[in-house]
Protein backbone atom coordinates (compact mmCIF):
# COMPACT_ATOMS: atom_id res chain seq x y z
CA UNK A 1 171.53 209.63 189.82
CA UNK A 2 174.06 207.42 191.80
CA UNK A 3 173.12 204.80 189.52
CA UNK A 4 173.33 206.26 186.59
CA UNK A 5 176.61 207.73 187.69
CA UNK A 6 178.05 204.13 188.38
CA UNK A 7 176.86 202.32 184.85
CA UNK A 8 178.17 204.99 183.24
CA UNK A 9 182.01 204.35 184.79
CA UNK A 10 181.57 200.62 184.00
CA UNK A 11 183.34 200.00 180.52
CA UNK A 12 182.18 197.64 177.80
CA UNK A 13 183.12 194.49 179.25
CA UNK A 14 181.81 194.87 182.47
CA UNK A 15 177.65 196.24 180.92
CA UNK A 16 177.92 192.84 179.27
CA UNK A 17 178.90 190.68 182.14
CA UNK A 18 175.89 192.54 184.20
CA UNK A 19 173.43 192.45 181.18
CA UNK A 20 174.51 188.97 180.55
CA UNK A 21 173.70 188.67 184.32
CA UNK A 22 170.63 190.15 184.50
CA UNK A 23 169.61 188.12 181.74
CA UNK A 24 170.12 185.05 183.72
CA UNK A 25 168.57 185.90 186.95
CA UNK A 26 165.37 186.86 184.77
CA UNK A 27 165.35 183.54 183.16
CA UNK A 28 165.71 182.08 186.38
CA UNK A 29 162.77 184.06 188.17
CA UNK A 30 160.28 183.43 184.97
CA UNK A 31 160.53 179.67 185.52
CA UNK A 32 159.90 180.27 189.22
CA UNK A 33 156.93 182.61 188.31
CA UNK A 34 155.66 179.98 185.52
CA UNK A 35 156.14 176.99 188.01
CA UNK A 36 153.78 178.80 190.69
CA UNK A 37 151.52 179.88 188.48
CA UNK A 38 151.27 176.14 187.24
CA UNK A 39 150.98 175.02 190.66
CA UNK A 40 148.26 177.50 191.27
CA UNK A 41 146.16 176.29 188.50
CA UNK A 42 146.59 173.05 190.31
CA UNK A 43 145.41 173.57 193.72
CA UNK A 44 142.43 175.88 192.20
CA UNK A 45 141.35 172.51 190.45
CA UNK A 46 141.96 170.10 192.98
CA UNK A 47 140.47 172.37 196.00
CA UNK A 48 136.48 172.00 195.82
CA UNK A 49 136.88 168.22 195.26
CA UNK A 50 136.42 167.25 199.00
CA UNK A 51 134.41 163.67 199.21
CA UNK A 52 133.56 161.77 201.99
CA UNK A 53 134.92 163.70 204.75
CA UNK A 54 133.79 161.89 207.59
CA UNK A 55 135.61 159.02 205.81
CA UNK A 56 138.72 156.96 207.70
CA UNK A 57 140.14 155.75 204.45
CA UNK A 58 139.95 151.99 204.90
CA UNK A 59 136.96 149.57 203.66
CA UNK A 60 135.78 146.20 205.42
CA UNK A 61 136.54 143.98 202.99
CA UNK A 62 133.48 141.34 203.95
CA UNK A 63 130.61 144.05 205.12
CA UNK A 64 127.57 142.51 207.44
CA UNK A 65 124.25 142.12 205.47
CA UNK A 66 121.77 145.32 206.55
CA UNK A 67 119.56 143.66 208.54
CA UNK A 68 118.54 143.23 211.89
CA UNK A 69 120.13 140.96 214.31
CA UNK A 70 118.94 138.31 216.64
CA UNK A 71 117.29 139.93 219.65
CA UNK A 72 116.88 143.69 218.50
CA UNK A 73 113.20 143.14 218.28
CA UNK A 74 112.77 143.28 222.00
CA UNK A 75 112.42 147.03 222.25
CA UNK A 76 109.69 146.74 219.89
CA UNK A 77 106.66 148.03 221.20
CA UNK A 78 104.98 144.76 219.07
CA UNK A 79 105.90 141.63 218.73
CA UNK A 80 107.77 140.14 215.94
CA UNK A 81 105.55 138.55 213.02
CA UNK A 82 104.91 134.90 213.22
CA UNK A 83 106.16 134.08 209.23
CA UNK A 84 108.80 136.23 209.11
CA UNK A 85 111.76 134.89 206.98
């Protein structure tokens, strides 16, 4: 009732400063509300795209050829074949 009480003692001027304020701070909380929900949408699609998480983020440039090296074939329980390339 106090409310009611109070808009009713406000004359014409004033209910159209306050409705012309209301209107404002509406405006202003939709575009906060549509910029959230925009930036929810976001982060939805960009969450389950998680690649190579053991990754560091940096790439050797010249890589070594897969293959073994001189003197790994010593824990070989055989010996290394004679025409081997």
């Amino acid at each position: 009732m106090g409310l009611l009480v109070s808009l009713a003692a406000l004359s014409r001027d004033e209910m159209v400063k306050l409705v012309l304020e209301q209107h404002y701070h509406i405006s202003e909380l939709t575009t906060k509300v549509e910029t959230l929900q925009a930036e929810e949408v976001r982060l939805k699609r960009d969450g389950p795209r998680r690649a190579a998480l053991f990754s560091k983020g940096t790439r050797v440039t010249a890589p070594k050829k897969p293959e073994r090296k001189p003197g790994q074939w010593v824990f070989c329980s055989r010996a290394p074949p004679e025409n081997a390339m």
